[in-house]
PDB file of N, CA and C in Angstrom:
ATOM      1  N   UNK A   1       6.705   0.010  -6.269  1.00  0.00           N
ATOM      2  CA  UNK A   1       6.516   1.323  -5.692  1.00  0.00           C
ATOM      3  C   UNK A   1       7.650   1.576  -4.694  1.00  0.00           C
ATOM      4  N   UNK A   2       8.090   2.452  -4.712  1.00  0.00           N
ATOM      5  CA  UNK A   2       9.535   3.192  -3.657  1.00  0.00           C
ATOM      6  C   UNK A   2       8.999   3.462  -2.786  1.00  0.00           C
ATOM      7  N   UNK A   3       9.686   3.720  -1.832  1.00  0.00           N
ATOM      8  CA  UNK A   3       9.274   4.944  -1.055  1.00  0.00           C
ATOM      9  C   UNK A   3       9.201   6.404  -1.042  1.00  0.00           C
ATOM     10  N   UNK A   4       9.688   7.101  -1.580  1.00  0.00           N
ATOM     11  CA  UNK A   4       9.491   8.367  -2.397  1.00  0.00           C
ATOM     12  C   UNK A   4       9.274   8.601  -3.519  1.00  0.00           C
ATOM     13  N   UNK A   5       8.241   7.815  -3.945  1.00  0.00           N
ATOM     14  CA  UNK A   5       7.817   8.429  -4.954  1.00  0.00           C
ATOM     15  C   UNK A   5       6.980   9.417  -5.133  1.00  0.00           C
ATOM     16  N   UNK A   6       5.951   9.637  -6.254  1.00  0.00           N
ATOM     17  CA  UNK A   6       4.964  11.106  -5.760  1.00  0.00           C
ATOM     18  C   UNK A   6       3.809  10.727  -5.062  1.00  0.00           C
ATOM     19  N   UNK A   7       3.791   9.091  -5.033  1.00  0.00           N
ATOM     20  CA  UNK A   7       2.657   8.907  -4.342  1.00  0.00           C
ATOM     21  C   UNK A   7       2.571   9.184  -2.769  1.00  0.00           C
ATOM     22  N   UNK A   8       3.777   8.680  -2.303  1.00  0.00           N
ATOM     23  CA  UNK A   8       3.677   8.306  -1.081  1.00  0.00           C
ATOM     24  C   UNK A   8       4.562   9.466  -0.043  1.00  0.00           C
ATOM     25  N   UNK A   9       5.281  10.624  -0.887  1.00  0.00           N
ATOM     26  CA  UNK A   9       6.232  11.175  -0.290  1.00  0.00           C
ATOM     27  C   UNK A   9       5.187  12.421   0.319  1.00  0.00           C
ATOM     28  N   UNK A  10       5.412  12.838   1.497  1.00  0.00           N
ATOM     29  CA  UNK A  10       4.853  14.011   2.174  1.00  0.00           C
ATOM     30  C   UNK A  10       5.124  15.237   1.363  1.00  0.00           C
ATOM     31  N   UNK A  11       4.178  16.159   0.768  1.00  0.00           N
ATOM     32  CA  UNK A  11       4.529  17.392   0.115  1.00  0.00           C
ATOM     33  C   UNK A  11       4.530  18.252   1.307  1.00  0.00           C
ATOM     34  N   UNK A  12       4.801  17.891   2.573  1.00  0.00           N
ATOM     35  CA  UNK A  12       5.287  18.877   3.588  1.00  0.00           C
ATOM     36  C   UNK A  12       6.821  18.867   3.797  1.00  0.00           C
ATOM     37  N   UNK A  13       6.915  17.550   3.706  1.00  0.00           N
ATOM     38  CA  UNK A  13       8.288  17.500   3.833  1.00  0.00           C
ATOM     39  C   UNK A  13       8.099  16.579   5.403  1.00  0.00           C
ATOM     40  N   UNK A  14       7.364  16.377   5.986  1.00  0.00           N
ATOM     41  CA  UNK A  14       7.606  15.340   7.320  1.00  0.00           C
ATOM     42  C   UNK A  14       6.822  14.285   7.078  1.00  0.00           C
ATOM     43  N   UNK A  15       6.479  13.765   7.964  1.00  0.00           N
ATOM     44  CA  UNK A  15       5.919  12.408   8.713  1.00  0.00           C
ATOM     45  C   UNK A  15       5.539  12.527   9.704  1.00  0.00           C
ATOM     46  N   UNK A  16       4.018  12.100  10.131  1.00  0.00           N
ATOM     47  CA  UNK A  16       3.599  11.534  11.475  1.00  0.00           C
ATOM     48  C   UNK A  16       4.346   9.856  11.971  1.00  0.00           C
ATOM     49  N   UNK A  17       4.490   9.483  13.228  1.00  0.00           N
ATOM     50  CA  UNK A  17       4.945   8.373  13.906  1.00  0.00           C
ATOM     51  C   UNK A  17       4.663   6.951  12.944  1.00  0.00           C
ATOM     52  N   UNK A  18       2.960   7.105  12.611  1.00  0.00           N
ATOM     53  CA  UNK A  18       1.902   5.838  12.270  1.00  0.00           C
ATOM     54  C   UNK A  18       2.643   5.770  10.273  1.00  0.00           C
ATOM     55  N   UNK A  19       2.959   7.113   9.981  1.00  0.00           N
ATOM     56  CA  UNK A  19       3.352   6.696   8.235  1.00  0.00           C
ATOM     57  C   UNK A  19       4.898   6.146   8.286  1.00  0.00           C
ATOM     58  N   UNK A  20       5.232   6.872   8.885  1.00  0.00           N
ATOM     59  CA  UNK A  20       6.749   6.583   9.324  1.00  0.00           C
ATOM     60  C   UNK A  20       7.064   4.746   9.345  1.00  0.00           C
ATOM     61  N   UNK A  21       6.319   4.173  10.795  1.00  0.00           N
ATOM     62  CA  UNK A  21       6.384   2.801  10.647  1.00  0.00           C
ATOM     63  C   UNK A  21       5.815   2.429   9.537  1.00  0.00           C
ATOM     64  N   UNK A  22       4.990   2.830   9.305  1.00  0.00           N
ATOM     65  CA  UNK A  22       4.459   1.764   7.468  1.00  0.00           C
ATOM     66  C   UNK A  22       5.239   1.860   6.745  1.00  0.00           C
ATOM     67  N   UNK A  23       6.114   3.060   6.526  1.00  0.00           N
ATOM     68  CA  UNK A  23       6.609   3.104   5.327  1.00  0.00           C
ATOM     69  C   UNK A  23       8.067   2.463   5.727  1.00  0.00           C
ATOM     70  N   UNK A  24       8.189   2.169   6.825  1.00  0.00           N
ATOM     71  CA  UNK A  24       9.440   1.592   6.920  1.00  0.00           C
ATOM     72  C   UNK A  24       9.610  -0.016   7.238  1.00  0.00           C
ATOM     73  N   UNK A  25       8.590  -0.377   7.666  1.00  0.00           N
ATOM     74  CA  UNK A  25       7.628  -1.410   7.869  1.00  0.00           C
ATOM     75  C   UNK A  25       8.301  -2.223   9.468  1.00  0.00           C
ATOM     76  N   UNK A  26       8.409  -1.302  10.469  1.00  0.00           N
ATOM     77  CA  UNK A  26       8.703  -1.569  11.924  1.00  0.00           C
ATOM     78  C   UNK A  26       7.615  -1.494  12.655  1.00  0.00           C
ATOM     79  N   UNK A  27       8.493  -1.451  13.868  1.00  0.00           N
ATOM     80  CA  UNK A  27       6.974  -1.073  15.271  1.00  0.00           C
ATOM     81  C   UNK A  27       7.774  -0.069  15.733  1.00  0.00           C
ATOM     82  N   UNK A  28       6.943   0.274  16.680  1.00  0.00           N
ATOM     83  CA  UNK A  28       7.472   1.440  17.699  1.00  0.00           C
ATOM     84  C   UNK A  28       8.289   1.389  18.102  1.00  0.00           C
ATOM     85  N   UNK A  29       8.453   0.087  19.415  1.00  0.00           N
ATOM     86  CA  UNK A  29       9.324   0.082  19.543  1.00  0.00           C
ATOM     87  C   UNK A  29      10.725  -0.503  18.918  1.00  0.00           C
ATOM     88  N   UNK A  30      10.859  -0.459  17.548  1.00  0.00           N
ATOM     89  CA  UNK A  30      12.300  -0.623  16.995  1.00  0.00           C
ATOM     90  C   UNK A  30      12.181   0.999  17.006  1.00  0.00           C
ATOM     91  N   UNK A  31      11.476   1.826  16.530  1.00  0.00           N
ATOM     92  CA  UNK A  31      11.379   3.242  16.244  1.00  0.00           C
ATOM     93  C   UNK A  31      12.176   3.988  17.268  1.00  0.00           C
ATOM     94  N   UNK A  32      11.684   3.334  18.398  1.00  0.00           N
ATOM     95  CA  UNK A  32      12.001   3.871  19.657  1.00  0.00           C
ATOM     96  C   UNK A  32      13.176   3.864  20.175  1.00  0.00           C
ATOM     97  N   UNK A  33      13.896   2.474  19.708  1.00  0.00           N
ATOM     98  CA  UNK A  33      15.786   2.219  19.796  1.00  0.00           C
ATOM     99  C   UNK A  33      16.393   3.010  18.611  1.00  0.00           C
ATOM    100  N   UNK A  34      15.541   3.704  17.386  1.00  0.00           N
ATOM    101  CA  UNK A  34      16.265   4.124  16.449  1.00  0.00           C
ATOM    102  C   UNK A  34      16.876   5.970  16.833  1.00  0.00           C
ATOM    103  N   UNK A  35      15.738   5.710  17.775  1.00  0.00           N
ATOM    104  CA  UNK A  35      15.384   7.460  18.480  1.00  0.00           C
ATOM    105  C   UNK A  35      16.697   7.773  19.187  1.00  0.00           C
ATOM    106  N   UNK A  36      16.672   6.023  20.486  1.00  0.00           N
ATOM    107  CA  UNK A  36      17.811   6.509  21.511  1.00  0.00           C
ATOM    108  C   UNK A  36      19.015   6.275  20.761  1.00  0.00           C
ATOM    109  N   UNK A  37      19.644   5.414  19.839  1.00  0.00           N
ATOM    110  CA  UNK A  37      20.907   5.683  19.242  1.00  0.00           C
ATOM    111  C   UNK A  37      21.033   6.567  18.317  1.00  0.00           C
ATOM    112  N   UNK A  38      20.262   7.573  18.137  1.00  0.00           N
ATOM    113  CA  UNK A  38      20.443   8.943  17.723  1.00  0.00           C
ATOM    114  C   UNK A  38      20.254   8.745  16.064  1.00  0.00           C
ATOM    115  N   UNK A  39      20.066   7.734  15.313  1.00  0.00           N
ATOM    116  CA  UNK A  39      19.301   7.618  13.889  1.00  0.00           C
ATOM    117  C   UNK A  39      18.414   8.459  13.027  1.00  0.00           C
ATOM    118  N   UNK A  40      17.698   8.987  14.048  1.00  0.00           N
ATOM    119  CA  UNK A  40      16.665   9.706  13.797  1.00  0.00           C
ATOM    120  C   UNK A  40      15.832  10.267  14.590  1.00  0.00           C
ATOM    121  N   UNK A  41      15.685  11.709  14.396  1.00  0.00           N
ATOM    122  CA  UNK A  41      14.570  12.631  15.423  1.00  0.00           C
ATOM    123  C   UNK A  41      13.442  13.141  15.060  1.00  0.00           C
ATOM    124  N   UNK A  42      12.758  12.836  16.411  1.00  0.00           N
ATOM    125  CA  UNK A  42      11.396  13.409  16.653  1.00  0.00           C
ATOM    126  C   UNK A  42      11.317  15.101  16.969  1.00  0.00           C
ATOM    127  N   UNK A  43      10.339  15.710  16.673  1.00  0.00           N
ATOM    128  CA  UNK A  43      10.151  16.726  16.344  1.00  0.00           C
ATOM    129  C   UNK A  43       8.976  17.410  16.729  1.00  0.00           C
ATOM    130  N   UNK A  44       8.710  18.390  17.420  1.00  0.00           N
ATOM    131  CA  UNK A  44       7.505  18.149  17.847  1.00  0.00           C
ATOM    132  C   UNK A  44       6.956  19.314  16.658  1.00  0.00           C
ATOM    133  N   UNK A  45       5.618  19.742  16.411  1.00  0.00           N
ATOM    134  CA  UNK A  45       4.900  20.132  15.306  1.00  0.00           C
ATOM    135  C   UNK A  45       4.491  21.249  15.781  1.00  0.00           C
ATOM    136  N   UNK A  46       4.024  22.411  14.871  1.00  0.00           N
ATOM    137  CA  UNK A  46       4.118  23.701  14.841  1.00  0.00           C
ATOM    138  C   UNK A  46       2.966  23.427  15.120  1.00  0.00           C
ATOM    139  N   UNK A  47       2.153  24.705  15.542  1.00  0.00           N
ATOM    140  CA  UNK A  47       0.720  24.865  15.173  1.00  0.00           C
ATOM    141  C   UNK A  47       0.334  24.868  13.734  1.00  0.00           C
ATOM    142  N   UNK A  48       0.769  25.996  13.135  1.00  0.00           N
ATOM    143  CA  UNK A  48       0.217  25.842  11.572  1.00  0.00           C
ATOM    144  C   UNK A  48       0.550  24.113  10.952  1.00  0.00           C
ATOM    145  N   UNK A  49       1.588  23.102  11.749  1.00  0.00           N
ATOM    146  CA  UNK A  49       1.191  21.784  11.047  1.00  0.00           C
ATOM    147  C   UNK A  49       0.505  21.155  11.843  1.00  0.00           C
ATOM    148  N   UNK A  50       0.347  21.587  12.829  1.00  0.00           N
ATOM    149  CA  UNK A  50      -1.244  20.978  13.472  1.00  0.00           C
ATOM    150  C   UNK A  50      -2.743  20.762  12.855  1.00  0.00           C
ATOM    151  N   UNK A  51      -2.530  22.149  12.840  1.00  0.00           N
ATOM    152  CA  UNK A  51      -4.036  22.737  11.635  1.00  0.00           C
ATOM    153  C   UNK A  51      -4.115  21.902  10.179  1.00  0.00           C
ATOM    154  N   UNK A  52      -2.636  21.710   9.816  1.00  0.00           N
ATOM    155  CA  UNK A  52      -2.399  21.211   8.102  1.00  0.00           C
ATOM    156  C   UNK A  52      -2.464  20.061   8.066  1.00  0.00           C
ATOM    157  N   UNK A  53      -2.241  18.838   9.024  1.00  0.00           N
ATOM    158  CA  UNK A  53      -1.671  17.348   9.353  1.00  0.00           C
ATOM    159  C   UNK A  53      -2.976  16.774   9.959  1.00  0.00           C
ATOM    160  N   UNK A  54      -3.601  17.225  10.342  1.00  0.00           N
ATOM    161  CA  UNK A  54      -4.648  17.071  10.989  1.00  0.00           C
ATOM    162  C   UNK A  54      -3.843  15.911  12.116  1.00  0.00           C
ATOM    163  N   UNK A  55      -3.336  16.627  12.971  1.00  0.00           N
ATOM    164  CA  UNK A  55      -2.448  15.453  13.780  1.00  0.00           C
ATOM    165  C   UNK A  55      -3.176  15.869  15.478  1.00  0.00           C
ATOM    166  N   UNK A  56      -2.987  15.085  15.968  1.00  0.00           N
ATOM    167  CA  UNK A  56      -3.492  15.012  17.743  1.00  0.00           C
ATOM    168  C   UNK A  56      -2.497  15.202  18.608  1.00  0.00           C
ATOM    169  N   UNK A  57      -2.731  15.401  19.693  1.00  0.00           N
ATOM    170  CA  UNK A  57      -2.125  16.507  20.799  1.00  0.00           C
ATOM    171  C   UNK A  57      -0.916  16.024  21.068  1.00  0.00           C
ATOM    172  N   UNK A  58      -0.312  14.687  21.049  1.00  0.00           N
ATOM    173  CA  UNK A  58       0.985  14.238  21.467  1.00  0.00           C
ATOM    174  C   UNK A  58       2.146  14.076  20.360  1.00  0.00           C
ATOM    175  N   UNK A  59       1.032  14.029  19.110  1.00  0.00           N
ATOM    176  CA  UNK A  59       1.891  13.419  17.912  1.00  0.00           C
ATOM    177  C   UNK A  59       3.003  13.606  17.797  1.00  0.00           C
ATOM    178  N   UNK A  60       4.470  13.198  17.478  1.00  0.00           N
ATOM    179  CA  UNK A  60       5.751  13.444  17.002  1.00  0.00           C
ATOM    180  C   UNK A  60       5.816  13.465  15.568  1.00  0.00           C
ATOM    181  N   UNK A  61       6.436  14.551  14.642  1.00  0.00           N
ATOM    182  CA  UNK A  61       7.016  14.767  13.538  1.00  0.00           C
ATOM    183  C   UNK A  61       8.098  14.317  13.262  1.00  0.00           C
ATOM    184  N   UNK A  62       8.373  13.424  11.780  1.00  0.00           N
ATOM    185  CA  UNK A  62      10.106  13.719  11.521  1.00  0.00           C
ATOM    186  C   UNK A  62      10.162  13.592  10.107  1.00  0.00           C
ATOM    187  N   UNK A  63      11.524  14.551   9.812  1.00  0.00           N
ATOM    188  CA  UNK A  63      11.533  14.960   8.701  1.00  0.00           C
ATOM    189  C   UNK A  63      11.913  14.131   7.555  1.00  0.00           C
ATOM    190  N   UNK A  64      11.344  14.003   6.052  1.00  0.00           N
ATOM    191  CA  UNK A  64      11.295  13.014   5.162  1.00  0.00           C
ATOM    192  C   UNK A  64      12.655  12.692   4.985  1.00  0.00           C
ATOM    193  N   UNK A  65      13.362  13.566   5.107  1.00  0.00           N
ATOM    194  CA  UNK A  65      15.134  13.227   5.004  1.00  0.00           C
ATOM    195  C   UNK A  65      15.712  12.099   5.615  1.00  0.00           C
ATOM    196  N   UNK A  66      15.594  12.312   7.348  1.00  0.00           N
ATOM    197  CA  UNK A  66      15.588  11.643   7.968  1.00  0.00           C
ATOM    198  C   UNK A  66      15.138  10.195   7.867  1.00  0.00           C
ATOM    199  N   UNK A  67      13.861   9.997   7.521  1.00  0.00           N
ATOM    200  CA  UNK A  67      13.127   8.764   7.238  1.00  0.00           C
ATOM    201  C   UNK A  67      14.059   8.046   5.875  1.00  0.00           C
ATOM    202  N   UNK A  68      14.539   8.929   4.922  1.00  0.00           N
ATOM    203  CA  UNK A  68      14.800   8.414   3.964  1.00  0.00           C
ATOM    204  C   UNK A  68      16.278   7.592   3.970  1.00  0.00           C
ATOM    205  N   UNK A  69      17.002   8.571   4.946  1.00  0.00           N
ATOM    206  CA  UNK A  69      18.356   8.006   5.345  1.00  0.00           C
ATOM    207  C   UNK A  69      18.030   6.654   6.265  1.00  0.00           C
ATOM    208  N   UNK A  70      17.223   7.056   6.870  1.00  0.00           N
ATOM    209  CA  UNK A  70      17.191   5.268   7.784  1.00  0.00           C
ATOM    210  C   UNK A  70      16.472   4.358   6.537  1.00  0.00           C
ATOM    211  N   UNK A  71      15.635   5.047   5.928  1.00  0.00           N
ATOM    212  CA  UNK A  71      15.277   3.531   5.165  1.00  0.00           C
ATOM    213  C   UNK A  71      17.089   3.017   4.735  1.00  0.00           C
ATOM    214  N   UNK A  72      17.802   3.543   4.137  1.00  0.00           N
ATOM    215  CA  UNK A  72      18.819   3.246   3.588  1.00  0.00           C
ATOM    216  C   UNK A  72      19.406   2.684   4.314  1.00  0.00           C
ATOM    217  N   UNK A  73      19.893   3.105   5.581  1.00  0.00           N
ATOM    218  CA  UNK A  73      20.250   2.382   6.718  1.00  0.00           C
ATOM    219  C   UNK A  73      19.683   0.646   6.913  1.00  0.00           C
ATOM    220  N   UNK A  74      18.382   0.724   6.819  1.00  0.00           N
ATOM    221  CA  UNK A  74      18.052  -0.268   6.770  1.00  0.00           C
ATOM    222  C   UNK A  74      18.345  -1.445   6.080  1.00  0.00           C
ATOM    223  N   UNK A  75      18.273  -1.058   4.602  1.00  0.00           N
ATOM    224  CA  UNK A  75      17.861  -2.029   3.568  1.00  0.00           C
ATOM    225  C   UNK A  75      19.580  -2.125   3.134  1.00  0.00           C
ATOM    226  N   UNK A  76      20.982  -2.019   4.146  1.00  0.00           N
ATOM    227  CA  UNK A  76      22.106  -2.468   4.137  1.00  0.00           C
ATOM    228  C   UNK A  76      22.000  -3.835   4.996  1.00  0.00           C
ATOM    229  N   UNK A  77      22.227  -4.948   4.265  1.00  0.00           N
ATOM    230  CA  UNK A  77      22.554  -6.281   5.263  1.00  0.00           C
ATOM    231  C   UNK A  77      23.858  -6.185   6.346  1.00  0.00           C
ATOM    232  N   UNK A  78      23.365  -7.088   6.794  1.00  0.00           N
ATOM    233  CA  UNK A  78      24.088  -6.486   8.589  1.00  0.00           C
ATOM    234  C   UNK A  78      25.082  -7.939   8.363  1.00  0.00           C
ATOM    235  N   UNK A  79      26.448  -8.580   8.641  1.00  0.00           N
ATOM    236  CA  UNK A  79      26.960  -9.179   8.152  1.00  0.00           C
ATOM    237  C   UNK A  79      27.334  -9.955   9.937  1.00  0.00           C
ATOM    238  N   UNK A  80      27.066 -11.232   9.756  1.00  0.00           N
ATOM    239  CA  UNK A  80      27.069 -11.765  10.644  1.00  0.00           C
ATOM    240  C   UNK A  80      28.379 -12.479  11.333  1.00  0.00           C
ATOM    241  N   UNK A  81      28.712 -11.869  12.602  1.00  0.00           N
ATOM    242  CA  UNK A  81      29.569 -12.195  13.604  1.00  0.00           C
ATOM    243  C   UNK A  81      30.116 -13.644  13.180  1.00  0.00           C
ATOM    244  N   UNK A  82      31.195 -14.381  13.137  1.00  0.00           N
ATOM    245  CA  UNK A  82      32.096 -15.532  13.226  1.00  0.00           C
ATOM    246  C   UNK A  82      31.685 -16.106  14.674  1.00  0.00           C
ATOM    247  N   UNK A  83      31.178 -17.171  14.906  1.00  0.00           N
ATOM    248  CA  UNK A  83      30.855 -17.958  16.252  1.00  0.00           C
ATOM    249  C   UNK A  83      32.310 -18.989  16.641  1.00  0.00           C
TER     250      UNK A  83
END
């Protein structure tokens, strides 16, 4: 199973915080260093995706694009420094 496939991809087009880490399979706080080196943004949510997301008062949004480029980001091996 991918990550975008039809199962798992948002037909809104975003993400809440909690699918985001699953589907990328982090914690917060890596989420949270991905935020401050500018990787990827939070978003805060309309009313009408309030009503649609069934999401709670603080929640952060971000868009499937976004998520999809960091997975990619990710799943590049990081090549290790000469000691």
């Amino acid at each position: 199973m991918t990550l975008f496939d039809g199962s798992l991809y948002s037909p809104i087009g975003w993400f809440k915080t909690s699918e985001v880490l699953a589907l990328l399979g982090i914690r917060l706080h890596q989420l949270r260093a991905f935020r401050r080196k500018g990787l990827i943004t939070a978003y805060e949510p309309t009313p009408y995706m309030r009503a649609n997301m069934d999401l709670q008062p603080r929640t952060a949004v971000y868009k499937a694009e976004d998520v999809k480029k960091l997975k990619e980001i990710l799943e590049v091996p990081v090549a290790l420094k000469p000691s």
